[in-house]
C-alpha atoms as a PDB file:
ATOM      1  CA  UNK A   1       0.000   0.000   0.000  1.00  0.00           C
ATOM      2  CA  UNK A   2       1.373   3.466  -0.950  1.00  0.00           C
ATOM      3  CA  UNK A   3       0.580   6.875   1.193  1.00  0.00           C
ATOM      4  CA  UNK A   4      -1.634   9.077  -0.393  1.00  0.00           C
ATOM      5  CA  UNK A   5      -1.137  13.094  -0.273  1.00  0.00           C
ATOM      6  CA  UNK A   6      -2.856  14.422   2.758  1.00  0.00           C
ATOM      7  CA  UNK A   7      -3.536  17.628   4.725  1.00  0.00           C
ATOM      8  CA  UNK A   8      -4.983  18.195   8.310  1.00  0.00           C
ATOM      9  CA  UNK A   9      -6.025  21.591   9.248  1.00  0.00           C
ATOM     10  CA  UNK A  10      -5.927  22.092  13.244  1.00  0.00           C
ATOM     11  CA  UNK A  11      -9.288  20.888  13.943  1.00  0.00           C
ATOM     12  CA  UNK A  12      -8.901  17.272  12.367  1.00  0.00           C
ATOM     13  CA  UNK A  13      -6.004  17.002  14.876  1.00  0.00           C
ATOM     14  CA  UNK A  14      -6.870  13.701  17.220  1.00  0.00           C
ATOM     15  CA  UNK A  15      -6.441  15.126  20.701  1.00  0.00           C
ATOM     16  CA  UNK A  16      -3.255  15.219  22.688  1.00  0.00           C
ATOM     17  CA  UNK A  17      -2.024  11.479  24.265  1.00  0.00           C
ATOM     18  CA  UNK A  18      -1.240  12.358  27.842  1.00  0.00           C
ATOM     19  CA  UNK A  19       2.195  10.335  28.075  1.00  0.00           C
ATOM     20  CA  UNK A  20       3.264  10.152  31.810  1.00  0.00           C
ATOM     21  CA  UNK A  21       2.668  14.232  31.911  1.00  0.00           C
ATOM     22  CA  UNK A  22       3.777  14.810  28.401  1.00  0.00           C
ATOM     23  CA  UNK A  23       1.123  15.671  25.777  1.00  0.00           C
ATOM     24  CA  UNK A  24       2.023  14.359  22.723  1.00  0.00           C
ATOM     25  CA  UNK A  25      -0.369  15.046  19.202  1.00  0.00           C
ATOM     26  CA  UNK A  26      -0.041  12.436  16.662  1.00  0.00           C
ATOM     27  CA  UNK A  27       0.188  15.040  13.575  1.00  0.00           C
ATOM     28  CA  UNK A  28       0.738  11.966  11.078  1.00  0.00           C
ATOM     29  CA  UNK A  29       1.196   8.455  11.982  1.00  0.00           C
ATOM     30  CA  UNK A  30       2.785   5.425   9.989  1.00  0.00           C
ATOM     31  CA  UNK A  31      -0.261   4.572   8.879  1.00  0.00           C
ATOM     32  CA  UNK A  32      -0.797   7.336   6.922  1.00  0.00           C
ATOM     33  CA  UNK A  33       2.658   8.196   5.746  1.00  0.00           C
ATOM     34  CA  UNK A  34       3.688   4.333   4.454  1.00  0.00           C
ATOM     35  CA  UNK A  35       7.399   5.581   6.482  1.00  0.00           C
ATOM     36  CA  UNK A  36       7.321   7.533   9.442  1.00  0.00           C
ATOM     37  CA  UNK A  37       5.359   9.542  11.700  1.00  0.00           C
ATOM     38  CA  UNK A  38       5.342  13.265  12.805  1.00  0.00           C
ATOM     39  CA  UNK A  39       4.075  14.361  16.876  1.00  0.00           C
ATOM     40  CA  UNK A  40       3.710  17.885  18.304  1.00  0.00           C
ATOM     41  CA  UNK A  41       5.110  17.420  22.295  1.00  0.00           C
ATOM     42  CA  UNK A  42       4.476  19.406  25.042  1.00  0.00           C
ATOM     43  CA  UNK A  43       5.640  19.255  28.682  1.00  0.00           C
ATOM     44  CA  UNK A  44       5.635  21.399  31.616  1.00  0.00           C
ATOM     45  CA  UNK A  45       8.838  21.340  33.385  1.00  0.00           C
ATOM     46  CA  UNK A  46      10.724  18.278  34.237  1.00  0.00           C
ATOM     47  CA  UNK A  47       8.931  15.897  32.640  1.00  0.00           C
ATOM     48  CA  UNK A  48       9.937  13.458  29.695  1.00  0.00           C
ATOM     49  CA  UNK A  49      10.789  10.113  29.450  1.00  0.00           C
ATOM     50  CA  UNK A  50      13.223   8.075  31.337  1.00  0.00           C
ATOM     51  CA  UNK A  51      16.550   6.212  29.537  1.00  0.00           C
ATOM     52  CA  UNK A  52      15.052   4.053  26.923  1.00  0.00           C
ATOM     53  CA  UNK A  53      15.950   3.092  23.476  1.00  0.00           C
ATOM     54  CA  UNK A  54      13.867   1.739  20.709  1.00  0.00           C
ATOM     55  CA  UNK A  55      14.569   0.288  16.947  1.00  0.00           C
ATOM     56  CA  UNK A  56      13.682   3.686  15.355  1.00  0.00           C
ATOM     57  CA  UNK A  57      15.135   6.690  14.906  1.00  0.00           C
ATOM     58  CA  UNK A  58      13.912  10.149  16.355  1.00  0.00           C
ATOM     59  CA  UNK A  59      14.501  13.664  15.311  1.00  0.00           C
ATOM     60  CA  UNK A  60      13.429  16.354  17.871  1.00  0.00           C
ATOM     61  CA  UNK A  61      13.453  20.136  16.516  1.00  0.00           C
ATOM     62  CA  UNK A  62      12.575  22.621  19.702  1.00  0.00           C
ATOM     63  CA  UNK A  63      10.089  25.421  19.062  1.00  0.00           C
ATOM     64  CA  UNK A  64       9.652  26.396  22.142  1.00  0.00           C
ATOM     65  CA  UNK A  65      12.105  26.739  25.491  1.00  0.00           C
ATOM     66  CA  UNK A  66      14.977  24.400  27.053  1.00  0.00           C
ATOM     67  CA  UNK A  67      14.970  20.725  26.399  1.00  0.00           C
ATOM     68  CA  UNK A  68      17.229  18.392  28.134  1.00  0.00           C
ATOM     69  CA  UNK A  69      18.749  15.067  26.096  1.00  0.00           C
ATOM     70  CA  UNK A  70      20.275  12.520  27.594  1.00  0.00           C
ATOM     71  CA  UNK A  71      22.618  10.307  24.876  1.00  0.00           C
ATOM     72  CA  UNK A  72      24.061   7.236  26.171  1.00  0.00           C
ATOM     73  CA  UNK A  73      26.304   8.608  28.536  1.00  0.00           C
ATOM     74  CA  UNK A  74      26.262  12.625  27.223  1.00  0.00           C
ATOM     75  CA  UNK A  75      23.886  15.282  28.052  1.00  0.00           C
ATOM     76  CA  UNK A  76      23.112  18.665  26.937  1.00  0.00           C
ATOM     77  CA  UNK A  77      20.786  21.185  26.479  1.00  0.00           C
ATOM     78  CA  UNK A  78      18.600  22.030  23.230  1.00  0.00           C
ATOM     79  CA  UNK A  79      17.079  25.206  23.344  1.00  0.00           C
ATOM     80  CA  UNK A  80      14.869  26.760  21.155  1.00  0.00           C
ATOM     81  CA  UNK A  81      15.800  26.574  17.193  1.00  0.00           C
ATOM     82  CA  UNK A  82      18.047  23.220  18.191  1.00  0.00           C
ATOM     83  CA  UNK A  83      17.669  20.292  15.899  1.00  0.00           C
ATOM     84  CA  UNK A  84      19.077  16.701  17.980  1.00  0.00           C
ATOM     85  CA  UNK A  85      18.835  13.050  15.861  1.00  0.00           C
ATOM     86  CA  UNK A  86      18.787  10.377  18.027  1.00  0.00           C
ATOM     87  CA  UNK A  87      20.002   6.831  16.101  1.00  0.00           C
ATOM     88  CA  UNK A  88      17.849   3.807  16.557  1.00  0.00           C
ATOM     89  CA  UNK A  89      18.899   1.961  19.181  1.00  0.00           C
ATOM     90  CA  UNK A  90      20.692   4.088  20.855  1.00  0.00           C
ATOM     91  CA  UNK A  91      19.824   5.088  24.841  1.00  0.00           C
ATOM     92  CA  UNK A  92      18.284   8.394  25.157  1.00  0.00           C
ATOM     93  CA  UNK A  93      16.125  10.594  27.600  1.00  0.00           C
ATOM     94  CA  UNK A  94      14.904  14.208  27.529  1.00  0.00           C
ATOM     95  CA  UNK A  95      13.327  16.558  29.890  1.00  0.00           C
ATOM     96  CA  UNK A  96      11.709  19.668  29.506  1.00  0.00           C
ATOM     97  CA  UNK A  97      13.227  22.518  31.100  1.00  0.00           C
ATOM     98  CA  UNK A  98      12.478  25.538  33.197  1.00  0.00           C
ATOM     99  CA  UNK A  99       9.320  26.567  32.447  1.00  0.00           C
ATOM    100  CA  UNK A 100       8.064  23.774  29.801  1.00  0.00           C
ATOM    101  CA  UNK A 101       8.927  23.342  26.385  1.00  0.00           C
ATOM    102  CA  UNK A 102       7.259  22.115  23.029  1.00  0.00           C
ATOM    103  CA  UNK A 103       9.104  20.291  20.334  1.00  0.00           C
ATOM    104  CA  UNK A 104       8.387  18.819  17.027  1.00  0.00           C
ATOM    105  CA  UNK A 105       9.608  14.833  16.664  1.00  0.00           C
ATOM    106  CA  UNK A 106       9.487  12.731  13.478  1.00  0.00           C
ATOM    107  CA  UNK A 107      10.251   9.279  14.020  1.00  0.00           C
ATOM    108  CA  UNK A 108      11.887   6.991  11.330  1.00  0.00           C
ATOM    109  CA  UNK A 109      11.105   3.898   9.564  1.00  0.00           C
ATOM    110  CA  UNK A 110       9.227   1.584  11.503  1.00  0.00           C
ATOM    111  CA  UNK A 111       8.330   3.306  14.404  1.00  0.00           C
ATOM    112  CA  UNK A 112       6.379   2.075  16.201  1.00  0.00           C
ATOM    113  CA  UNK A 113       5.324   5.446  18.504  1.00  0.00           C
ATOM    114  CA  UNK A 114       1.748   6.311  18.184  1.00  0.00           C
ATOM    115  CA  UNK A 115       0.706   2.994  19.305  1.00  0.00           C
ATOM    116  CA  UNK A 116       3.468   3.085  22.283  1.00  0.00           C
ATOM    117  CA  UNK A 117       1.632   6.946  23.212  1.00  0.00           C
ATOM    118  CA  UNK A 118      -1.608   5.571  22.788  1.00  0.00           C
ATOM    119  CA  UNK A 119      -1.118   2.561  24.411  1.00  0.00           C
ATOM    120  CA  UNK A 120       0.435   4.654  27.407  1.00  0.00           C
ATOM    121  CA  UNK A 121      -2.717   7.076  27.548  1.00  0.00           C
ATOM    122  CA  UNK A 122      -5.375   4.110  27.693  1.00  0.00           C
ATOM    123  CA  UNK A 123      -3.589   2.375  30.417  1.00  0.00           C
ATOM    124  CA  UNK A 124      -2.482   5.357  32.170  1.00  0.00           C
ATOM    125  CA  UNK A 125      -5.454   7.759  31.179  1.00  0.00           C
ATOM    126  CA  UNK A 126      -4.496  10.397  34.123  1.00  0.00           C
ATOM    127  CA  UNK A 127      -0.945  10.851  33.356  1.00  0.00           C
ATOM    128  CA  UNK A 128      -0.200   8.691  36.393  1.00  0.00           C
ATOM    129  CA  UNK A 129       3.201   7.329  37.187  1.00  0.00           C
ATOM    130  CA  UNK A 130       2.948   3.330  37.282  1.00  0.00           C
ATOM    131  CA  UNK A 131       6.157   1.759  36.287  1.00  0.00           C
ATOM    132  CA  UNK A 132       4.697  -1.664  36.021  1.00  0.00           C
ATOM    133  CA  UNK A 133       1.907  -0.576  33.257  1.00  0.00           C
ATOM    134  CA  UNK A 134       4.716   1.137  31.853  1.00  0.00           C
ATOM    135  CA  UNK A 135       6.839  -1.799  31.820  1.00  0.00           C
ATOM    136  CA  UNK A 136       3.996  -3.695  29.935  1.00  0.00           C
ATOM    137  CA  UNK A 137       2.609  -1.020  27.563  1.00  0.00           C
ATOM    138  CA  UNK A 138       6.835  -0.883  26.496  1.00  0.00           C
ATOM    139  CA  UNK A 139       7.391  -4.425  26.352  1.00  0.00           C
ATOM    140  CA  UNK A 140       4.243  -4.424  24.005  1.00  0.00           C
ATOM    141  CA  UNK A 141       5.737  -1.810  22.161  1.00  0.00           C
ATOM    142  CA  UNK A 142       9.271  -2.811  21.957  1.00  0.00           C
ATOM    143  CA  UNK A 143      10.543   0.081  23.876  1.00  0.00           C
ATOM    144  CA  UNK A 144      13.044  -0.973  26.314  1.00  0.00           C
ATOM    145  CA  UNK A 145      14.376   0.365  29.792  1.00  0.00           C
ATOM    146  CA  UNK A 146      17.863   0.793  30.867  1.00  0.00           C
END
C-alpha cells in the first residue's frame, strides 16, 4: 500500500495522548505516511521520558524553550531553534526545562510510537506514574528500559 497526499487543518487534529505528563499530538502516523510519523510534544517542566531506546530513529526540533537530552552517557541542552537526531537503538532521555517546552519529533522507519503513546494514555489515562503498566505497555511496544 502506498501513502496518499494528505492535509490536516488544526481541527482534524486527534487530541493530545497524555504520556506520563507529556502531551504528545499524533500530527501523522505510519499509517498514513507508508514511512514515518510526525508528533507535536508538550511538557511542563521536568517531565519526559526516562533512559530508553527503541529500533527507530527520532529527530526532535525545539520550538519552544529548554529541552534536556540525555545520549548514552552525554547530556546537553537544546534550546529553542536546536535540531538533535537520536540513532535507533541508541539510549536516550529528555526533559523539559524551566518553564516547559514544546518540540516537534518525526520518528523513522518503523516506528512504532503512536501505538506506544496511545497505548500509554489508555492504560495510564491520568498521566499517572505506574512503572509496572509502563513496563507492559513498552514491552508491548518494543521500547526498552535501561
Amino acid at each position: 500500500m502506498s501513502a496518499t497526499p494528505f492535509v490536516k487543518s488544526t481541527e482534524e487534529r486527534p487530541r493530545p495522548l497524555n504520556a506520563v505528563g507529556e502531551q504528545i499530538t499524533v500530527l501523522a502516523s505510519n499509517q498514513e505516511t507508508q514511512g514515518y510519523e510526525i508528533f507535536l510534544q508538550e511538557g511542563p517542566e521536568g517531565t519526559g521520558p526516562v533512559a530508553h531506546s527503541h529500533d527507530w530513529d527520532e529527530s526532535f526540533f525545539v520550538i519552544d524553550g529548554k529541552v534536556h537530552f540525555g545520549l548514552g552517557e552525554e547530556e546537553l541542552i537544546a534550546n529553542s531553534g536546536a535540531l538533535v537526531h537520536i540513532p535507533g537503538k541508541t539510549e536516550h532521555w529528555f526533559r523539559f526545562g524551566e518553564g516547559g517546552a514544546t518540540m516537534l519529533s518525526i520518528t523513522g522507519e518503523g516506528s512504532n510510537a503512536s501505538v506506544f503513546f496511545m497505548d500509554l494514555d489508555a492504560a495510564l489515562p491520568d498521566g499517572a506514574v505506574d512503572y509496572e503498566k509502563i513496563r507492559v505497555v513498552a514491552d508491548r511496544n518494543s521500547v526498552r528500559f535501561s
